[in-house]
PDB file of N, CA and C in Angstrom:
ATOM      1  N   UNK A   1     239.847-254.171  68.337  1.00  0.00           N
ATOM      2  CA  UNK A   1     239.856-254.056  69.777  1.00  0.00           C
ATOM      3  C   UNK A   1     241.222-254.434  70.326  1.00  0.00           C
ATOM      4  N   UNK A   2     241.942-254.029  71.463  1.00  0.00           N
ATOM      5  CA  UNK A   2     243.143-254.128  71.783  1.00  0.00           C
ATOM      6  C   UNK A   2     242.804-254.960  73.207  1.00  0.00           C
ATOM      7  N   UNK A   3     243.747-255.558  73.284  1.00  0.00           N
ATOM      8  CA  UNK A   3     243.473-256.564  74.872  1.00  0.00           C
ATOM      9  C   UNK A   3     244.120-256.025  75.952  1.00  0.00           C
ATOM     10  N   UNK A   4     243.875-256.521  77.010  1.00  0.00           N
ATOM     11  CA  UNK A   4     243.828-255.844  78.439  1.00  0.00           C
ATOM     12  C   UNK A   4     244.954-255.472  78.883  1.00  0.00           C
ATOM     13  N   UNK A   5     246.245-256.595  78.086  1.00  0.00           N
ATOM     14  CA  UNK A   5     247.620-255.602  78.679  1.00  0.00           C
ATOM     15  C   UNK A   5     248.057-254.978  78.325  1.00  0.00           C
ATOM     16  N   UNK A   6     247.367-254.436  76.346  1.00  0.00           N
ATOM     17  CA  UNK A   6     247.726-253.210  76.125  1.00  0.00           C
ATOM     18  C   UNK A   6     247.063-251.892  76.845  1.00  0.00           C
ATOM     19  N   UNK A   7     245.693-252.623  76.559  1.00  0.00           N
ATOM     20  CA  UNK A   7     244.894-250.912  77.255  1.00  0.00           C
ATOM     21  C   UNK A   7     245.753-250.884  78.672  1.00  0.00           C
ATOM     22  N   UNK A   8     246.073-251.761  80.178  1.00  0.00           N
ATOM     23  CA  UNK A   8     246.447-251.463  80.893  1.00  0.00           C
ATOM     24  C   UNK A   8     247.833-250.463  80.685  1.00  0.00           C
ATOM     25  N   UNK A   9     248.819-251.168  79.681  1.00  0.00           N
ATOM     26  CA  UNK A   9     250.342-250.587  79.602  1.00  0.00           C
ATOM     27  C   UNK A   9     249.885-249.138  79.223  1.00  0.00           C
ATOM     28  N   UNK A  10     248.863-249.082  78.656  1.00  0.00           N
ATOM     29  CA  UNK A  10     249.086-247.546  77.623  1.00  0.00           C
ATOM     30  C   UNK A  10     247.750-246.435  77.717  1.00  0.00           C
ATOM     31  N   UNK A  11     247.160-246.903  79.136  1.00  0.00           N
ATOM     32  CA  UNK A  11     246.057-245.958  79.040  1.00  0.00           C
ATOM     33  C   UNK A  11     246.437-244.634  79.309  1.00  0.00           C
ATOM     34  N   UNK A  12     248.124-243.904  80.206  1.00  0.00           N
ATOM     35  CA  UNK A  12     248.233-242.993  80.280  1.00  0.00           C
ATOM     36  C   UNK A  12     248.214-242.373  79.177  1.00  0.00           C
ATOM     37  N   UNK A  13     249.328-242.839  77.857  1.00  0.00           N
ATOM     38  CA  UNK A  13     249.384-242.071  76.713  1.00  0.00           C
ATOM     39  C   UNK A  13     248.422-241.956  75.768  1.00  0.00           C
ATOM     40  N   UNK A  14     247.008-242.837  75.976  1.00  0.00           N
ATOM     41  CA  UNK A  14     245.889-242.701  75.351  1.00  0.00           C
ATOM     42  C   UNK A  14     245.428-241.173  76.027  1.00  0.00           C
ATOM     43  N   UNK A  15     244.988-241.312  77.316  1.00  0.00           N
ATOM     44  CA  UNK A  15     244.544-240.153  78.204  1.00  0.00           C
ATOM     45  C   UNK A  15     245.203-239.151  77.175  1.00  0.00           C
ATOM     46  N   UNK A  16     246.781-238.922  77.118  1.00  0.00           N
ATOM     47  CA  UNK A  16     247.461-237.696  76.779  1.00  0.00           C
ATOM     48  C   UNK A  16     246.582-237.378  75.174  1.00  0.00           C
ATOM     49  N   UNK A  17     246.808-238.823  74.781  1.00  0.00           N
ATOM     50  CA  UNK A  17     246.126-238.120  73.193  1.00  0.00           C
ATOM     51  C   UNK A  17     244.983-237.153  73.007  1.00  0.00           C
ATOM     52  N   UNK A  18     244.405-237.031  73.879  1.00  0.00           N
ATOM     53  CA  UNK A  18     243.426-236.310  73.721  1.00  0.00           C
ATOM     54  C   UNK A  18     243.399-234.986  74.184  1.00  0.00           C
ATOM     55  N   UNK A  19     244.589-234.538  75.176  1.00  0.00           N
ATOM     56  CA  UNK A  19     245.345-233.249  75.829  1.00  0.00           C
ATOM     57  C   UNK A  19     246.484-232.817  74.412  1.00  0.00           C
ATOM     58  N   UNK A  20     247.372-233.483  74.233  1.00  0.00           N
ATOM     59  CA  UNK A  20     248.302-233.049  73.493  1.00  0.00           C
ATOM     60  C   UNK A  20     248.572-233.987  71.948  1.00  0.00           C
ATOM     61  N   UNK A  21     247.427-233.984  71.275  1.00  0.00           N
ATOM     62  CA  UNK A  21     247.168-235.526  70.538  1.00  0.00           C
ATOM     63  C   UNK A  21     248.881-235.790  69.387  1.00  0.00           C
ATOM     64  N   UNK A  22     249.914-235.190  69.488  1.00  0.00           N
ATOM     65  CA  UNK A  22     250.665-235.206  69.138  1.00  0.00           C
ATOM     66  C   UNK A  22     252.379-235.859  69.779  1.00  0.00           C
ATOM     67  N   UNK A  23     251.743-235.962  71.210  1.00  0.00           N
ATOM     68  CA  UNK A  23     252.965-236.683  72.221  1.00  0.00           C
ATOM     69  C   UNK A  23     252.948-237.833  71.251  1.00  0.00           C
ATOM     70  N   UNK A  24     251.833-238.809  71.414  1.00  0.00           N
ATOM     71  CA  UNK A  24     251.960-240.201  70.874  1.00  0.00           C
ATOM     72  C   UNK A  24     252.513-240.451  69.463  1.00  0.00           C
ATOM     73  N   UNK A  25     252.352-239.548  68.700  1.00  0.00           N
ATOM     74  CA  UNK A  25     252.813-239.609  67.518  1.00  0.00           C
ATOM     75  C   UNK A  25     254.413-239.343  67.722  1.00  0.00           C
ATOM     76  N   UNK A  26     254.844-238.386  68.373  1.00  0.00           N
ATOM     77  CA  UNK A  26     256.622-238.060  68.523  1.00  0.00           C
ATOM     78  C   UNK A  26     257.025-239.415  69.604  1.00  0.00           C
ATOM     79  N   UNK A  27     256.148-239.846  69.850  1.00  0.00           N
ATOM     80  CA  UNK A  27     256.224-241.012  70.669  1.00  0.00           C
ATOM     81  C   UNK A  27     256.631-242.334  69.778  1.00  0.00           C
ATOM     82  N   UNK A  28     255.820-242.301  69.030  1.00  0.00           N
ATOM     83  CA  UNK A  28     255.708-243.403  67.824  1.00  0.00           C
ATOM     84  C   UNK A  28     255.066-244.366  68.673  1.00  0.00           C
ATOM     85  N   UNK A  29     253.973-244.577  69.859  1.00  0.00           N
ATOM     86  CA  UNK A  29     253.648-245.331  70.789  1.00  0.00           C
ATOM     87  C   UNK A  29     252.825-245.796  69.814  1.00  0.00           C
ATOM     88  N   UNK A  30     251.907-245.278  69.101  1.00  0.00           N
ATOM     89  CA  UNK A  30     250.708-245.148  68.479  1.00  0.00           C
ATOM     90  C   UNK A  30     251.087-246.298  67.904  1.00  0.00           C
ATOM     91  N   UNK A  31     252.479-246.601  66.714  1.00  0.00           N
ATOM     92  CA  UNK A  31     253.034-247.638  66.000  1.00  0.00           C
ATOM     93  C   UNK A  31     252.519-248.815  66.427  1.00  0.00           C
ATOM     94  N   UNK A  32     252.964-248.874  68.318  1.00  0.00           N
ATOM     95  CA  UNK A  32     253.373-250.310  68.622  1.00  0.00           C
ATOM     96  C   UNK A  32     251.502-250.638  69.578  1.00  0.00           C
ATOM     97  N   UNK A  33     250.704-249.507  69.717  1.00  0.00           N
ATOM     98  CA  UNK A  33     249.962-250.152  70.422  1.00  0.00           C
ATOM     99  C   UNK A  33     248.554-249.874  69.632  1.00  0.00           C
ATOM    100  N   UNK A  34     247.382-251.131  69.689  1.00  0.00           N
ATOM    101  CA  UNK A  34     246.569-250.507  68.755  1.00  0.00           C
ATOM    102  C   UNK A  34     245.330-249.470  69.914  1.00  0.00           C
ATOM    103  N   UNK A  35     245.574-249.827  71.020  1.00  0.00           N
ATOM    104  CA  UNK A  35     244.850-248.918  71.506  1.00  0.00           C
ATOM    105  C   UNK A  35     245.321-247.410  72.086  1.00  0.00           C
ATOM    106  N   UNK A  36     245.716-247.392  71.762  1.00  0.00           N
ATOM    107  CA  UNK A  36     247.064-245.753  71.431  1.00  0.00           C
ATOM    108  C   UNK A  36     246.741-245.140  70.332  1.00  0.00           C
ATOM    109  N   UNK A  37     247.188-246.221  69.334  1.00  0.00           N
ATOM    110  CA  UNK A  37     246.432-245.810  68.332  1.00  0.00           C
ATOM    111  C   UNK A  37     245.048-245.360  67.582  1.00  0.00           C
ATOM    112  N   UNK A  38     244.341-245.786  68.113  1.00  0.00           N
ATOM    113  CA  UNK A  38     242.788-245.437  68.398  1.00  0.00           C
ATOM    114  C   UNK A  38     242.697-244.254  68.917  1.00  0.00           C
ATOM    115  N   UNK A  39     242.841-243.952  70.469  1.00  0.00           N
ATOM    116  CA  UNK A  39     242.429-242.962  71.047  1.00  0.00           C
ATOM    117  C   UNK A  39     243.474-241.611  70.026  1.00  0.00           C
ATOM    118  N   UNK A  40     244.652-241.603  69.897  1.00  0.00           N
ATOM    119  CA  UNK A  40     245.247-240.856  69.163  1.00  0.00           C
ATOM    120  C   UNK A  40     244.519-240.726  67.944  1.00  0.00           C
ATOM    121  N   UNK A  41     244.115-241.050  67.209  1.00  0.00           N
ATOM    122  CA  UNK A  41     243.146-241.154  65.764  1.00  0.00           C
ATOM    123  C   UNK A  41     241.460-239.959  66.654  1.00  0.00           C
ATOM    124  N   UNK A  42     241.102-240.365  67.772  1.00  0.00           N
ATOM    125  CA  UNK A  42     240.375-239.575  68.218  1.00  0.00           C
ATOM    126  C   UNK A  42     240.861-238.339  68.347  1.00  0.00           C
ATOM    127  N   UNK A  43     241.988-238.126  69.152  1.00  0.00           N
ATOM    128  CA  UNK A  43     242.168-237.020  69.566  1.00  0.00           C
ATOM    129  C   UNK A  43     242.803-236.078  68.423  1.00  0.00           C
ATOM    130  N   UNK A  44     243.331-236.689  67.429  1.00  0.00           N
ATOM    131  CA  UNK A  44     244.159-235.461  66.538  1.00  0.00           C
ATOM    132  C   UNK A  44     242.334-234.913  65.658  1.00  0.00           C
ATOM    133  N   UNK A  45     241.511-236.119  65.376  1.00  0.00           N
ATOM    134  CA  UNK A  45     239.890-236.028  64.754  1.00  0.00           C
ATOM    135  C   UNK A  45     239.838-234.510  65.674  1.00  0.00           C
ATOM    136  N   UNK A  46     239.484-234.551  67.280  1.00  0.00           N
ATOM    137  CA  UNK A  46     239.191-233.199  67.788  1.00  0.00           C
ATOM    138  C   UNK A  46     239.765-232.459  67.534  1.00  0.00           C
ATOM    139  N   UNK A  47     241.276-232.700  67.275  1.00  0.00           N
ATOM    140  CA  UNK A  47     242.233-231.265  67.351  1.00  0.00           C
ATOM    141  C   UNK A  47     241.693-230.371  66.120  1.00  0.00           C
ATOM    142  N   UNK A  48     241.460-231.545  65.319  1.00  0.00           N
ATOM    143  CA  UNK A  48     241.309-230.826  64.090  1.00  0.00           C
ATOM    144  C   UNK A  48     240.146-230.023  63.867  1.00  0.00           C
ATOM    145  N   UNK A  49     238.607-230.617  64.289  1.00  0.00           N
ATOM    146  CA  UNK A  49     237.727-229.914  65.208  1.00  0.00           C
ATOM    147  C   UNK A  49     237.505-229.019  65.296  1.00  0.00           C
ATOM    148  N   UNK A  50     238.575-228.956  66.264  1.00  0.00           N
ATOM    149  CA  UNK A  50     239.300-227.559  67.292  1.00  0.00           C
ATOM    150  C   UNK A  50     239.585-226.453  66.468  1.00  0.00           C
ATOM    151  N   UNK A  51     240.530-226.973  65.483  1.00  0.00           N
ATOM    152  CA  UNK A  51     241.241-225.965  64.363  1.00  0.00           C
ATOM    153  C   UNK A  51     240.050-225.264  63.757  1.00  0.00           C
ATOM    154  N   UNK A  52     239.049-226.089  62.605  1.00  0.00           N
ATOM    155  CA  UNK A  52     238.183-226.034  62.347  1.00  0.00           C
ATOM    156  C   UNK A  52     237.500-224.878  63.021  1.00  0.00           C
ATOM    157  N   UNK A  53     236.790-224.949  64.148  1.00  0.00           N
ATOM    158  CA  UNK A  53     236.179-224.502  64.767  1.00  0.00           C
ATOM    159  C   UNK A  53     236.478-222.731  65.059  1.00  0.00           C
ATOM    160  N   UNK A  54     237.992-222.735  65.534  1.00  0.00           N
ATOM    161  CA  UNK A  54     238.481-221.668  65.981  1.00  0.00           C
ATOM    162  C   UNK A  54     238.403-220.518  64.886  1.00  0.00           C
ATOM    163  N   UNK A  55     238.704-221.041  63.719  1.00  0.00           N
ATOM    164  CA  UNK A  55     238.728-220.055  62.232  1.00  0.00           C
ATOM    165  C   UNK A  55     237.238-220.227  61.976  1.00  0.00           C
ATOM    166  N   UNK A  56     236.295-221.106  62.103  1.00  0.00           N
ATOM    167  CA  UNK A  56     235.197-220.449  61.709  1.00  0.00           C
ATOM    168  C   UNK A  56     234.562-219.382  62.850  1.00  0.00           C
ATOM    169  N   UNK A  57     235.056-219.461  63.897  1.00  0.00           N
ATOM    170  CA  UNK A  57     234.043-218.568  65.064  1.00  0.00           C
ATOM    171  C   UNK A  57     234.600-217.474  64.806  1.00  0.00           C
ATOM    172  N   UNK A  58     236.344-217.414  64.790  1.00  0.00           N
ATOM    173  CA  UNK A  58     236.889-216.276  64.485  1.00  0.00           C
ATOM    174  C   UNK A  58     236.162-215.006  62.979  1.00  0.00           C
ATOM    175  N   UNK A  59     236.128-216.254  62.020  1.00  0.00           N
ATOM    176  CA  UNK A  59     235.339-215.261  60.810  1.00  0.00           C
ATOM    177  C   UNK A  59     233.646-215.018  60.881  1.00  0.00           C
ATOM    178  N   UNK A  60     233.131-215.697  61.656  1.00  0.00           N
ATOM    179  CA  UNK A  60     231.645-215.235  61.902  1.00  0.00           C
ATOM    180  C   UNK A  60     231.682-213.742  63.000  1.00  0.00           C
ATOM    181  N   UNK A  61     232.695-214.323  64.129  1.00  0.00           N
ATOM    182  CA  UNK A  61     232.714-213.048  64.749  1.00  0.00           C
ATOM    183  C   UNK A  61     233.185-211.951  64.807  1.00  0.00           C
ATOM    184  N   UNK A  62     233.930-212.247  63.097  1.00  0.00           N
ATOM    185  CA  UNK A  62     234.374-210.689  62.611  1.00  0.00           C
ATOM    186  C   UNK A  62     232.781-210.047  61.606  1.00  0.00           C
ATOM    187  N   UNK A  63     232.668-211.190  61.280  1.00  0.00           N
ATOM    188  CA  UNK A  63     230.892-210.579  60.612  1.00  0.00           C
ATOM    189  C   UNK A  63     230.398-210.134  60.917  1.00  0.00           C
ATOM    190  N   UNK A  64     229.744-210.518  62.209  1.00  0.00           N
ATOM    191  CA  UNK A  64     228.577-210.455  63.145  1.00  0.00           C
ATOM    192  C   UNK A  64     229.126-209.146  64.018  1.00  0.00           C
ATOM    193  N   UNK A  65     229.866-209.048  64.178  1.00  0.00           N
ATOM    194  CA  UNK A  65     230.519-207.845  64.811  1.00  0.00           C
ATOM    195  C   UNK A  65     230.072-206.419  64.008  1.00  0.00           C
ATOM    196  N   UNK A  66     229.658-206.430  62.855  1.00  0.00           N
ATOM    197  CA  UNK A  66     228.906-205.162  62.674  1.00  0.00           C
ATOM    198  C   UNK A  66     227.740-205.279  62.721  1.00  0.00           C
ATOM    199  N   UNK A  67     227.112-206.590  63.459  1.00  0.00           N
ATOM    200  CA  UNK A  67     225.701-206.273  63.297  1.00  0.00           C
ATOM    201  C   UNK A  67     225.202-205.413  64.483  1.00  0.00           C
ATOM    202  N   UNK A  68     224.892-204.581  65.343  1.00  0.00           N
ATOM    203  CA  UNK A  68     224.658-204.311  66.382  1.00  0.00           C
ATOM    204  C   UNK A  68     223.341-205.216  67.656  1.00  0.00           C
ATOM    205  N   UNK A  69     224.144-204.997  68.573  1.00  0.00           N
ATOM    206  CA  UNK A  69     223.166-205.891  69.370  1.00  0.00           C
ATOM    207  C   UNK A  69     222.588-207.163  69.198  1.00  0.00           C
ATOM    208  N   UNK A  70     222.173-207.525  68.148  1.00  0.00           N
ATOM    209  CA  UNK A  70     222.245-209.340  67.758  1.00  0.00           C
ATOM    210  C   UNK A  70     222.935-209.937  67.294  1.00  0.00           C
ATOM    211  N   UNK A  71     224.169-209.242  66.715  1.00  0.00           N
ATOM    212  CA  UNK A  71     225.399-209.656  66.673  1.00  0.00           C
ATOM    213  C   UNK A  71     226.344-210.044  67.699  1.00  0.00           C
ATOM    214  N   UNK A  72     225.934-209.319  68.716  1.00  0.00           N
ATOM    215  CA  UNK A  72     226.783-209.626  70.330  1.00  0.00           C
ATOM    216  C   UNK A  72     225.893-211.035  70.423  1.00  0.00           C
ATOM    217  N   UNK A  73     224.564-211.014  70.307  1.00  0.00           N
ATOM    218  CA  UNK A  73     223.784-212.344  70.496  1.00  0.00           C
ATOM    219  C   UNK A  73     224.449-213.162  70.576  1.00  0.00           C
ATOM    220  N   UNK A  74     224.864-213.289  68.896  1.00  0.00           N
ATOM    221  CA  UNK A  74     225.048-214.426  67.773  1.00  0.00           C
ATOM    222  C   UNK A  74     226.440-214.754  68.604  1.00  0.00           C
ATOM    223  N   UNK A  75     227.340-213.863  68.215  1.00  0.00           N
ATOM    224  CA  UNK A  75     228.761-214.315  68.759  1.00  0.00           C
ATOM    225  C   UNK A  75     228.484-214.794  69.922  1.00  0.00           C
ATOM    226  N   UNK A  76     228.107-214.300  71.416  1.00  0.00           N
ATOM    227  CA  UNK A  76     228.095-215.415  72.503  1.00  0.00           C
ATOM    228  C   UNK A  76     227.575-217.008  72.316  1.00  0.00           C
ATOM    229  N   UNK A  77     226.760-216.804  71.299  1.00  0.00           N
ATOM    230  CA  UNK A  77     226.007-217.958  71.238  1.00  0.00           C
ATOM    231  C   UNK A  77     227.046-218.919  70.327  1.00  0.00           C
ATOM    232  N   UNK A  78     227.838-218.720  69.312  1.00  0.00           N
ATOM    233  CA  UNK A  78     228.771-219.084  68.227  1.00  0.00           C
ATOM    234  C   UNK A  78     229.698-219.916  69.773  1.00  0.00           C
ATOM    235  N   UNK A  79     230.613-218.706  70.470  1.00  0.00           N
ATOM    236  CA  UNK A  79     231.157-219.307  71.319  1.00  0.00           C
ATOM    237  C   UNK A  79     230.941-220.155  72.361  1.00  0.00           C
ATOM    238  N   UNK A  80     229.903-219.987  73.212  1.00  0.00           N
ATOM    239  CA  UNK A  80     229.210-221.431  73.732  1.00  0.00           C
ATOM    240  C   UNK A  80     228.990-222.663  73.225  1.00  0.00           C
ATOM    241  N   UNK A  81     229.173-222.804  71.800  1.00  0.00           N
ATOM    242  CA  UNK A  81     229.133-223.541  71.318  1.00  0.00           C
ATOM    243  C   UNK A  81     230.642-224.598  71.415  1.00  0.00           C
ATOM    244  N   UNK A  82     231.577-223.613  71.904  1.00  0.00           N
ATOM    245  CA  UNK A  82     232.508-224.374  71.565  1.00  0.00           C
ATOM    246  C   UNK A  82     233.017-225.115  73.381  1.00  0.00           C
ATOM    247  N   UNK A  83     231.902-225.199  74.361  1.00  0.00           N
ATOM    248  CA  UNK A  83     231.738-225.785  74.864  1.00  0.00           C
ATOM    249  C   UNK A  83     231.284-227.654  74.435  1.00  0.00           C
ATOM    250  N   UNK A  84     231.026-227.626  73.572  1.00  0.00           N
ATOM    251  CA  UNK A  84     230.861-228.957  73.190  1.00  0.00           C
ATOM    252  C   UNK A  84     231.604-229.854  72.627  1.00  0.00           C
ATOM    253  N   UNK A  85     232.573-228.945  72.564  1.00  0.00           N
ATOM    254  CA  UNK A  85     234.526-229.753  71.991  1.00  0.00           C
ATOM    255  C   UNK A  85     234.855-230.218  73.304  1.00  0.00           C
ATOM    256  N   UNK A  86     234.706-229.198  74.412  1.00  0.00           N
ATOM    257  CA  UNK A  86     235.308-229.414  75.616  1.00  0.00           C
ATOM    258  C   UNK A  86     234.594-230.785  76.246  1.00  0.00           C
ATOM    259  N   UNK A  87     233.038-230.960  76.166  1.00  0.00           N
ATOM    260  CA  UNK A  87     232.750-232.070  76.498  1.00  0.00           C
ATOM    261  C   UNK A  87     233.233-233.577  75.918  1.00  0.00           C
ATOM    262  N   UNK A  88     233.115-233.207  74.473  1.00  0.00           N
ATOM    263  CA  UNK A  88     233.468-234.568  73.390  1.00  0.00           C
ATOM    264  C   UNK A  88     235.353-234.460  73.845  1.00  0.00           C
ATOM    265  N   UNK A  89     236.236-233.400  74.720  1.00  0.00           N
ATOM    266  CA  UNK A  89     237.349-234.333  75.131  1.00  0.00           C
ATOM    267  C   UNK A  89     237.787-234.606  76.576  1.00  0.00           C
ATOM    268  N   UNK A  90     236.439-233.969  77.177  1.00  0.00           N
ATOM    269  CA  UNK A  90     236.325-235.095  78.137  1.00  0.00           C
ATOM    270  C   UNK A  90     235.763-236.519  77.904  1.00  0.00           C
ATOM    271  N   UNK A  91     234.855-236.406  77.600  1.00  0.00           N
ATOM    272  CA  UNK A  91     234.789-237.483  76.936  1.00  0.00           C
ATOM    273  C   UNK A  91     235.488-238.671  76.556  1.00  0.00           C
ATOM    274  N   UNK A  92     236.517-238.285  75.620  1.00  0.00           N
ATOM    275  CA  UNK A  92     237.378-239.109  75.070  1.00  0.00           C
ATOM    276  C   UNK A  92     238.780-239.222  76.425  1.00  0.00           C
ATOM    277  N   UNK A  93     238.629-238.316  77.190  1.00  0.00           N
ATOM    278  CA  UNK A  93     239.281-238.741  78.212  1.00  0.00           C
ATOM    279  C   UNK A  93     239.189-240.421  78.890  1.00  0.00           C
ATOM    280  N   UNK A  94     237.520-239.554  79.252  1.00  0.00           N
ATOM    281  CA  UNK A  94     236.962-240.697  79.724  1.00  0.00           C
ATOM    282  C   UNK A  94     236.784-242.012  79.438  1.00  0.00           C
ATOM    283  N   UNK A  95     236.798-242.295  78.216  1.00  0.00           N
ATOM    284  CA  UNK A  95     236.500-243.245  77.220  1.00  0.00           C
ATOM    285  C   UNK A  95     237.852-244.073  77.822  1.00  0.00           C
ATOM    286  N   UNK A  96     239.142-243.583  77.605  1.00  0.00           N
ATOM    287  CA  UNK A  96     240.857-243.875  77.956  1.00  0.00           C
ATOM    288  C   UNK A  96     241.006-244.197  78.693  1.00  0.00           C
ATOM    289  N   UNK A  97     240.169-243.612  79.920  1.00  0.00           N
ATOM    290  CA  UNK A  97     240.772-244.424  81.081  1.00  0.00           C
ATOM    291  C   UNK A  97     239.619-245.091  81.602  1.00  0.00           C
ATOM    292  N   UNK A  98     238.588-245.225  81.092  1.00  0.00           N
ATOM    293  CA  UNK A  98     238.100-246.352  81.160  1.00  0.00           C
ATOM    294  C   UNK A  98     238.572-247.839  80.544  1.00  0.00           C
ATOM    295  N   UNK A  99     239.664-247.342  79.730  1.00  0.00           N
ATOM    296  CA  UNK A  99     239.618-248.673  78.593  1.00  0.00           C
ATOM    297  C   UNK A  99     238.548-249.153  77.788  1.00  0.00           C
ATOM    298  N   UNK A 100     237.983-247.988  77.299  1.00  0.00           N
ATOM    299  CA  UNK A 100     237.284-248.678  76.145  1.00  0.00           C
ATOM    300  C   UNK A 100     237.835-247.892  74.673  1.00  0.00           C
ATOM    301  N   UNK A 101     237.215-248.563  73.809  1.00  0.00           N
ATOM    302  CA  UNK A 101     237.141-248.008  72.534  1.00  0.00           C
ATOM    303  C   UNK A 101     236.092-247.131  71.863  1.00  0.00           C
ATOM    304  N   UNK A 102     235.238-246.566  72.556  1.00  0.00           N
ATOM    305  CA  UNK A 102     234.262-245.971  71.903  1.00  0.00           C
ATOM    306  C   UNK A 102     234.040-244.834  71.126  1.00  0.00           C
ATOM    307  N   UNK A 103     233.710-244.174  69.608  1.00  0.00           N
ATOM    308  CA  UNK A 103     234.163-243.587  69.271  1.00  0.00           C
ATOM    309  C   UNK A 103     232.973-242.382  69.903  1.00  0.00           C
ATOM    310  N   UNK A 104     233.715-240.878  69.363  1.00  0.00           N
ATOM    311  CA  UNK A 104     233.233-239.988  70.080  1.00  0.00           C
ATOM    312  C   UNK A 104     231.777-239.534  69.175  1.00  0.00           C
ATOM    313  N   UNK A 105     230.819-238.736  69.720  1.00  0.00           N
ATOM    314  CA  UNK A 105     229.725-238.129  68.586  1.00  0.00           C
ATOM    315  C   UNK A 105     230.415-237.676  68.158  1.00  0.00           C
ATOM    316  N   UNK A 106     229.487-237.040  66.724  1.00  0.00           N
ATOM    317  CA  UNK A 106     229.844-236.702  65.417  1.00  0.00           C
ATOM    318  C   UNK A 106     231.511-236.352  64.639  1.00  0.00           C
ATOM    319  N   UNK A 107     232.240-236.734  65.162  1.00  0.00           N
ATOM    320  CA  UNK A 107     233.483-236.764  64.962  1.00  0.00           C
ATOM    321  C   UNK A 107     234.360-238.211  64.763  1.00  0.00           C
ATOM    322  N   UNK A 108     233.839-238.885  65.740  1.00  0.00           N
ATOM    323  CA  UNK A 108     234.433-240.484  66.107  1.00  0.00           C
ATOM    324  C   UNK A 108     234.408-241.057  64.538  1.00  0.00           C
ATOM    325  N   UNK A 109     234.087-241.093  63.365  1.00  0.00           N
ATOM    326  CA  UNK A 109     234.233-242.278  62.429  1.00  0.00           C
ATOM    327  C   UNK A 109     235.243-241.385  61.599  1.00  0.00           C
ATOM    328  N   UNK A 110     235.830-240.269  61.950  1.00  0.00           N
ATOM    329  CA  UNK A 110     236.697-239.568  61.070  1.00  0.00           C
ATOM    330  C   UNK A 110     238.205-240.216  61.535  1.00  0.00           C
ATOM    331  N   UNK A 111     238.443-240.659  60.316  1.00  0.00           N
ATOM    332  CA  UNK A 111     239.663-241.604  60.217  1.00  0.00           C
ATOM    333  C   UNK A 111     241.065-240.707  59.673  1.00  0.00           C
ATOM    334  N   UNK A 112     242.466-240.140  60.493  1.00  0.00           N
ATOM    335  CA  UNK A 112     242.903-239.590  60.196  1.00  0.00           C
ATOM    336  C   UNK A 112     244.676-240.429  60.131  1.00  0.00           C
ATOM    337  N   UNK A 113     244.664-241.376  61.146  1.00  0.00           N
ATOM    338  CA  UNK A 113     245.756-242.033  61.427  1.00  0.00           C
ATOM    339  C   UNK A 113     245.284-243.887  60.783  1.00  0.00           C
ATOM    340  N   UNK A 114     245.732-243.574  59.632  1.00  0.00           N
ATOM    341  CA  UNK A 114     246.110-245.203  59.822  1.00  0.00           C
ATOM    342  C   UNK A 114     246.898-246.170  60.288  1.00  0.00           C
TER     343      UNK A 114
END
């Protein structure tokens, strides 16, 4: 847990970690603060997610794309899905400028930054 005058000094660049989870790292902020470091450990977890995510929807919805008509299904439904990244970084927004530490669902115990 990090104490109150770090989370105060550094909740902007926590916030960012989770927009651009790579400032803090060219930052090297992450180094000096442990709650920087945290939320950054969240946010690169989503980016990666993200990555994740984008190449699998991309290759299902080259699949599903010859299926006719429940294939259009499937793919809208594949992509709505990726409404739930968007929540888990608000989320982790939120989490930042609240000052807390909480990790995010199913992603939060993935440890990428030591």
């Amino acid at each position: 847990m990090s104490n109150s005058e770090d989370v105060q000094a550094n909740k902007g660049m926590a916030i960012i970690a989770y927009i651009l989870f790579f400032v803090p790292l060219i930052a090297g902020t992450y180094k000096t603060s442990p709650y920087v470091k945290y939320h950054t450990n969240q946010g690169t977890a989503l980016f990666v997610s993200m990555l994740a995510y984008g190449v699998a929807s991309g290759i299902l919805g080259f699949v599903l794309g010859f299926i006719p008509i429940i294939g259009g299904i499937l793919i809208w439904l594949v992509n709505l899905c990726s409404l739930a990244l968007v929540a888990l970084m608000v989320l982790g927004i939120v989490n930042a400028a609240n000052g807390v530490e909480k990790p995010l669902p199913v992603i939060g115990s993935i440890q990428i930054i030591r």
